[in-house]
C-alpha atoms as a PDB file:
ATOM      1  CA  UNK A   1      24.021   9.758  73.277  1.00  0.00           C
ATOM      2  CA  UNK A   2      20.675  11.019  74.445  1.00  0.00           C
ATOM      3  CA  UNK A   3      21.710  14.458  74.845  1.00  0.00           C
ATOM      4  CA  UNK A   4      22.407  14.290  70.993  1.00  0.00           C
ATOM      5  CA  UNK A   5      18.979  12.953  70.297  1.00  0.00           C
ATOM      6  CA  UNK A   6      17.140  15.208  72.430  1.00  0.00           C
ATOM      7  CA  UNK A   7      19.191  18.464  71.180  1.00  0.00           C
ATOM      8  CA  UNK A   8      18.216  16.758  67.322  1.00  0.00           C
ATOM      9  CA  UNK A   9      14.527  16.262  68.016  1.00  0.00           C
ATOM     10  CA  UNK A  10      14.559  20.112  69.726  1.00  0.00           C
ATOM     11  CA  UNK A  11      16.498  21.432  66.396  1.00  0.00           C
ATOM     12  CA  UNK A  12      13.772  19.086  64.438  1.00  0.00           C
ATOM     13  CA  UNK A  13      10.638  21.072  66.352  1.00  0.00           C
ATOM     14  CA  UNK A  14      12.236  24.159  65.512  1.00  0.00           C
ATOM     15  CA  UNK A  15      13.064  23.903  61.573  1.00  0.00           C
ATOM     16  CA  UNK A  16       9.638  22.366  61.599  1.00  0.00           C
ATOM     17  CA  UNK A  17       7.998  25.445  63.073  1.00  0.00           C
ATOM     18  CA  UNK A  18      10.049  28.007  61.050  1.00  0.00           C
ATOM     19  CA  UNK A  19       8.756  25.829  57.985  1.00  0.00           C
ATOM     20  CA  UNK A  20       5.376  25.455  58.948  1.00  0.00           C
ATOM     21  CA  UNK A  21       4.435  28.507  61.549  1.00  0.00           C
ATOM     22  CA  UNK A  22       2.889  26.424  64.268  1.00  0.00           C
ATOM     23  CA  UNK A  23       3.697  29.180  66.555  1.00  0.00           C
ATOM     24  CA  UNK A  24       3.801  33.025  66.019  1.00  0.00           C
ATOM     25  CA  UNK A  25       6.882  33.063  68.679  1.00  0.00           C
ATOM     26  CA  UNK A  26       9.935  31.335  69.091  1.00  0.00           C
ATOM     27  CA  UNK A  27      10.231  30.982  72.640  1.00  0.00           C
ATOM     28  CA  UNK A  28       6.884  28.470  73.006  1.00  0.00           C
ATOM     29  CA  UNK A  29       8.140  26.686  70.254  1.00  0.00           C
ATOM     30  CA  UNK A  30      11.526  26.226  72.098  1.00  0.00           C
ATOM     31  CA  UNK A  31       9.455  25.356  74.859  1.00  0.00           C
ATOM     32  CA  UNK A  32       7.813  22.889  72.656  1.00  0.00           C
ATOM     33  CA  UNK A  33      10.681  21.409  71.159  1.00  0.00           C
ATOM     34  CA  UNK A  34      12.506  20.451  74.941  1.00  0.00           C
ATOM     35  CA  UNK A  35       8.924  19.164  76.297  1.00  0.00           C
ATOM     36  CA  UNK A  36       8.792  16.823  72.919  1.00  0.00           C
ATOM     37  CA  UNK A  37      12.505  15.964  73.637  1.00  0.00           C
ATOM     38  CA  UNK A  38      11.902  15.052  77.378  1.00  0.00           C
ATOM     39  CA  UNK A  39       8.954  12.971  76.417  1.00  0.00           C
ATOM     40  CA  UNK A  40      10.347  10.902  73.792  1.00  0.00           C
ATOM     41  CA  UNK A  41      13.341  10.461  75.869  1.00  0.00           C
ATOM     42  CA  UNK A  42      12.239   9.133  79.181  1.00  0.00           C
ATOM     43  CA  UNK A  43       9.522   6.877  77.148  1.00  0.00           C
ATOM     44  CA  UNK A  44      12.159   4.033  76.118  1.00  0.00           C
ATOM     45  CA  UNK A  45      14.021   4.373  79.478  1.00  0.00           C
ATOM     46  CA  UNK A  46      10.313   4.235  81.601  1.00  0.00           C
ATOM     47  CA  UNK A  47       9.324   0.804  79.183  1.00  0.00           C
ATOM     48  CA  UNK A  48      12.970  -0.341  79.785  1.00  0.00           C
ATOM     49  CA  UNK A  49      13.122  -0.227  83.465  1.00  0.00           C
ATOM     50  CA  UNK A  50       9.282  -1.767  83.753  1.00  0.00           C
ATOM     51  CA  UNK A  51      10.381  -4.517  81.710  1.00  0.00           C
ATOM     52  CA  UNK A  52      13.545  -5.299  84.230  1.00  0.00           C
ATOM     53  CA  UNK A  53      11.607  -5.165  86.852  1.00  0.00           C
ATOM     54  CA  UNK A  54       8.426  -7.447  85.687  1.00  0.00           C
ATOM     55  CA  UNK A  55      11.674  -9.976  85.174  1.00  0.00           C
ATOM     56  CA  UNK A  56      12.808  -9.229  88.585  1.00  0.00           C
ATOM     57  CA  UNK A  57       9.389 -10.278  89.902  1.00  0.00           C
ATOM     58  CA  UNK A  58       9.191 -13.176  87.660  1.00  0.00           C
ATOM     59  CA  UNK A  59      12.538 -14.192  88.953  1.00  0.00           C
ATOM     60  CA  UNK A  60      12.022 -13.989  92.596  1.00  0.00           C
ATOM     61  CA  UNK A  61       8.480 -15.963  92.265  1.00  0.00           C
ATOM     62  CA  UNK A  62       9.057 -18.350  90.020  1.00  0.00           C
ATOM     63  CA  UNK A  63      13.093 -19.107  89.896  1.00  0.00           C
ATOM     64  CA  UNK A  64      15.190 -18.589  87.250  1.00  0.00           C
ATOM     65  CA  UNK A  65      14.962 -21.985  85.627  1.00  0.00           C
ATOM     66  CA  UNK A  66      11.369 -22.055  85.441  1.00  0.00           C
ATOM     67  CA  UNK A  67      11.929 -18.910  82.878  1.00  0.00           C
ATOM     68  CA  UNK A  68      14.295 -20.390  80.322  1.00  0.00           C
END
């Protein structure tokens, strides 16, 4: 499923550069277009796995019935 978004948001960065000439070569804004891709991948998955482990150290110090 991510490799579908990221090859949609690189195939996004590249109709939007044909349409509105960001770059006079293709090849930087392929480069583009997999650097946009990367970032707005790993984002979610870097807030995801913070917000397991915050829980993980509010489990281990507190207990897990203090939580609910």
């Amino acid at each position: 499923m991510w490799k579908l978004l990221q090859a949609l948001i690189v195939f996004g960065v590249l109709c939007a550069n044909i349409y509105w000439e960001w770059t006079p070569n293709g090849l930087l804004a392929g480069i583009l277009g997999i650097l946009a891709a990367y970032i707005l991948t790993i984002l979610p998955l870097q807030i995801f796995d913070l917000a397991r482990a915050f829980k993980r150290k509010l489990v281990s110090r507190f207990g897990q019935q203090q939580l609910r």
